[in-house]
C-alpha atoms as a PDB file:
ATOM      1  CA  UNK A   1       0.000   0.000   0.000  1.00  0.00           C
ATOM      2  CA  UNK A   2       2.742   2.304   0.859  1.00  0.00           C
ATOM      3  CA  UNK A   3       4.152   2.207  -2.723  1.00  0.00           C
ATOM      4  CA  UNK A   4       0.937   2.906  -4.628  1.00  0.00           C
ATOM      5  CA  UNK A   5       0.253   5.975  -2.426  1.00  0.00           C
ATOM      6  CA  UNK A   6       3.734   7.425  -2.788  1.00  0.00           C
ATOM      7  CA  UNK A   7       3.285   6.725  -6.895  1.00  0.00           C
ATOM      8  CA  UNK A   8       0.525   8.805  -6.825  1.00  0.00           C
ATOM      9  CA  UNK A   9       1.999  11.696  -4.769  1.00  0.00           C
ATOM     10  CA  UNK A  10       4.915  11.616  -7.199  1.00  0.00           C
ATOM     11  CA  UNK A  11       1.951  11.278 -10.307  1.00  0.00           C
ATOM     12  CA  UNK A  12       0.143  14.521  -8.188  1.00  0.00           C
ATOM     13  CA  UNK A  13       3.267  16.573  -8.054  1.00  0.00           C
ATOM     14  CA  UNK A  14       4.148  15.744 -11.838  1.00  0.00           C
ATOM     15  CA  UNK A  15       0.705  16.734 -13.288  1.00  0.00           C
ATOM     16  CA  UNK A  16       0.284  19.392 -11.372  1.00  0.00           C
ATOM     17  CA  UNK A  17       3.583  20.860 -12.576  1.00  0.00           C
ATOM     18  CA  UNK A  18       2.227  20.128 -15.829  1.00  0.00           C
ATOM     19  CA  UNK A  19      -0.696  22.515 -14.864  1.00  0.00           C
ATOM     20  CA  UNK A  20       1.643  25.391 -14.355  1.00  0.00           C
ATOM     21  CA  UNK A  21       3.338  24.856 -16.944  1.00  0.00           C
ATOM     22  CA  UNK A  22      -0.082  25.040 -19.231  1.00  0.00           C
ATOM     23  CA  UNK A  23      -0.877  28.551 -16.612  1.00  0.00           C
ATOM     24  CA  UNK A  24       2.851  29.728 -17.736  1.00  0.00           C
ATOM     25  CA  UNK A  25       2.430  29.073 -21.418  1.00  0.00           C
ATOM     26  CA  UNK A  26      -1.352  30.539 -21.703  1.00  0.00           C
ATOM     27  CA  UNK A  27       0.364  33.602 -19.774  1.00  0.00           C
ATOM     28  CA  UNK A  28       3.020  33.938 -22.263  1.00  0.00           C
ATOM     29  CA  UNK A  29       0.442  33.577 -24.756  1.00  0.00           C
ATOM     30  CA  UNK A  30      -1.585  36.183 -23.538  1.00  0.00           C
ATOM     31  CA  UNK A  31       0.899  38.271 -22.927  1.00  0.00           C
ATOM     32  CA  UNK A  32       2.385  37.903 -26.580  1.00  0.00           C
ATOM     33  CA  UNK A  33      -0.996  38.338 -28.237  1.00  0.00           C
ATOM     34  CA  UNK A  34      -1.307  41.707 -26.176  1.00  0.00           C
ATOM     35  CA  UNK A  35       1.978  43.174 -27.685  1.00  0.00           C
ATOM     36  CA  UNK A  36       2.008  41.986 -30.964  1.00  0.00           C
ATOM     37  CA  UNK A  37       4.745  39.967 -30.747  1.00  0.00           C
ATOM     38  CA  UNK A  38       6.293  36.989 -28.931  1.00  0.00           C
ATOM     39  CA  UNK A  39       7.009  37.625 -25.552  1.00  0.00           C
ATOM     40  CA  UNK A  40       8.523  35.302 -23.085  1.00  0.00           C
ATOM     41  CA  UNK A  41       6.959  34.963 -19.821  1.00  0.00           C
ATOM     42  CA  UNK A  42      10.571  34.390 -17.815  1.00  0.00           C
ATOM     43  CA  UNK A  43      10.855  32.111 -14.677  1.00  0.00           C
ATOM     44  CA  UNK A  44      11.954  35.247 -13.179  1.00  0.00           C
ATOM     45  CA  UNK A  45       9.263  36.954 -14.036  1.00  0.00           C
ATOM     46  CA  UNK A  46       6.674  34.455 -12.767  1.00  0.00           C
ATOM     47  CA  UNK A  47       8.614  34.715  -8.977  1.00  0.00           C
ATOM     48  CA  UNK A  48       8.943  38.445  -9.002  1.00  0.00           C
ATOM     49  CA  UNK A  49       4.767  38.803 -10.032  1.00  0.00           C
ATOM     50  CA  UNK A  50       4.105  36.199  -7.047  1.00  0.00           C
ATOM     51  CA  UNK A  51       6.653  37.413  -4.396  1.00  0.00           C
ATOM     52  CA  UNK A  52       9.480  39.979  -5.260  1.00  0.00           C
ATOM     53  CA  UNK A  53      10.884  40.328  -1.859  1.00  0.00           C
ATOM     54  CA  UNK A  54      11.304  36.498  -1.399  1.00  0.00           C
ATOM     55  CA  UNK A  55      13.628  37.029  -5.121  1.00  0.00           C
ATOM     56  CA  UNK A  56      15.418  39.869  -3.975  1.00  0.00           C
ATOM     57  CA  UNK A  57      16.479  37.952  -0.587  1.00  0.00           C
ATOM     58  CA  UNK A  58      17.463  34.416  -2.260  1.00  0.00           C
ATOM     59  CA  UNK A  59      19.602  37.457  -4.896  1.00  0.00           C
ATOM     60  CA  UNK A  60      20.959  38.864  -1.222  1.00  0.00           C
ATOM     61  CA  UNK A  61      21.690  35.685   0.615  1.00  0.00           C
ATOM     62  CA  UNK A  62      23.226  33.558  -2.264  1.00  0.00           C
ATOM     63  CA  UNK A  63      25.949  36.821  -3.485  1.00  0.00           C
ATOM     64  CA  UNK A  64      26.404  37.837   0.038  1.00  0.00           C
ATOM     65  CA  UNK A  65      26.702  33.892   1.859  1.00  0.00           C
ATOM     66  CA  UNK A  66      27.374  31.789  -1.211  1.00  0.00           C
ATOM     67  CA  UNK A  67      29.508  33.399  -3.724  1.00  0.00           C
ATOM     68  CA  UNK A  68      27.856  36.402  -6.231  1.00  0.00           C
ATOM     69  CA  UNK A  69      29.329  33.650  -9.083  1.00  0.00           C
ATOM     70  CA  UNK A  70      26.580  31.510  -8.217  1.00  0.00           C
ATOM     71  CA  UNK A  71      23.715  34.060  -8.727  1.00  0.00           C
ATOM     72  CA  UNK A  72      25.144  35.619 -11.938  1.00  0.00           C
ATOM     73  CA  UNK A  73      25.689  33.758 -14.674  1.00  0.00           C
ATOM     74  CA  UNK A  74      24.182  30.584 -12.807  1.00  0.00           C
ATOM     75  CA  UNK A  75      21.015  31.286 -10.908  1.00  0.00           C
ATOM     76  CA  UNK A  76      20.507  34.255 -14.033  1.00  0.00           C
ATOM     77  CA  UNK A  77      20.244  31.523 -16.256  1.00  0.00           C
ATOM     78  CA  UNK A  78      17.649  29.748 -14.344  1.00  0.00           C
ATOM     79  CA  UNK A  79      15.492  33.056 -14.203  1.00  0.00           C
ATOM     80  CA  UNK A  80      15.361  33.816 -17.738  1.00  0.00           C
ATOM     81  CA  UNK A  81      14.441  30.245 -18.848  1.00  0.00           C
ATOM     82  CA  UNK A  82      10.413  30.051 -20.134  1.00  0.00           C
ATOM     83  CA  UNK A  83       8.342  29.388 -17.394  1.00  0.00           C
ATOM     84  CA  UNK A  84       6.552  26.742 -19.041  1.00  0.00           C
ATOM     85  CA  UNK A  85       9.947  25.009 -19.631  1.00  0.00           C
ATOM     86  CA  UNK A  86      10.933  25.458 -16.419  1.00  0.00           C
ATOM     87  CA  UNK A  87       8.070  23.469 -15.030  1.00  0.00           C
ATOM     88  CA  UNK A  88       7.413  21.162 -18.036  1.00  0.00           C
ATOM     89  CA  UNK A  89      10.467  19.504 -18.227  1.00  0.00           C
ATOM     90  CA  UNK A  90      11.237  18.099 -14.726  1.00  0.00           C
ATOM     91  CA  UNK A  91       6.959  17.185 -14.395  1.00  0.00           C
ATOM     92  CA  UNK A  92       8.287  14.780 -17.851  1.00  0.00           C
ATOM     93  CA  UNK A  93      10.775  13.464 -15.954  1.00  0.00           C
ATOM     94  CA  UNK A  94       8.655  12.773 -12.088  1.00  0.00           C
ATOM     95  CA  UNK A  95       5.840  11.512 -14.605  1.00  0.00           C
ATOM     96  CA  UNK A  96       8.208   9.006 -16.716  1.00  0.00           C
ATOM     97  CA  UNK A  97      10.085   8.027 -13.054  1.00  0.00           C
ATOM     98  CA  UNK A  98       6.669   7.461 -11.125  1.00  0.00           C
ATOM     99  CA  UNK A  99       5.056   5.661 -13.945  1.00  0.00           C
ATOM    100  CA  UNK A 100       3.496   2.177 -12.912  1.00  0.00           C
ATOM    101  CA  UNK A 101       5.833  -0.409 -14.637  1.00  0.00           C
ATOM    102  CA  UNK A 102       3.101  -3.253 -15.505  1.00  0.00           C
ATOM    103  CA  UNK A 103       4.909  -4.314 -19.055  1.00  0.00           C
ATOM    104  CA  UNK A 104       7.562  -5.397 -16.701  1.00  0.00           C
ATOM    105  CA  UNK A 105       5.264  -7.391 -14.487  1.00  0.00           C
ATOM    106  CA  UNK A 106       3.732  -9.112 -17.385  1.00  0.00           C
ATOM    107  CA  UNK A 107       7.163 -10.222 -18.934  1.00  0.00           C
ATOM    108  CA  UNK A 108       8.022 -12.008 -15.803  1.00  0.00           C
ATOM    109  CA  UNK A 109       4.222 -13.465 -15.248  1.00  0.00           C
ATOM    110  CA  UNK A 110       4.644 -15.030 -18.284  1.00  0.00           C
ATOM    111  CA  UNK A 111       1.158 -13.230 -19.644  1.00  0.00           C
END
């Protein structure tokens, strides 16, 4: 029983990243279509419309406590990625990883 229920947490957390990433792509959409022109809707831009303070103090912490290498080019990267991609591609990867692997079990059952 416990491995069913953690299969479908890791199946909840995968589609619902697959949610945001459909709510970051119809944003970029939307916001493209009210331009005139494509317009990508950043990862950095999603976090700074939903909490700017909490992005300015990871920014603070990470050059002040880390190393300011770390934030710039490396965390800068991260933040100008899609949003959608950002979100799509590891929700492909929990999906594929918590996917129930019956073809296996029927190999070995001989059916």
């Amino acid at each position: 029983m416990g491995r069913r229920v953690a299969r479908l947490l890791c199946q909840a957390v995968g589609w619902g990243l697959v949610v945001l990433a459909l709510l970051a792509g119809g944003s970029e959409l939307a916001m493209s279509i009210q331009s005139g022109g494509w317009e990508p809707y950043t990862l950095g831009q999603a976090w700074a419309s939903i909490d700017l303070a909490s992005l300015n103090l990871v920014q603070a912490v990470v050059q002040r406590y880390l190393h300011p290498a770390i934030w710039d080019p490396g965390i800068i990267m991260f933040l100008l990625l899609p949003a959608w991609l950002v979100a799509v591609v590891p929700a492909a990867a929990i999906i594929v990883f918590c996917r129930r692997r019956a073809a296996k079990r029927r190999v070995f059952e001989g059916g």
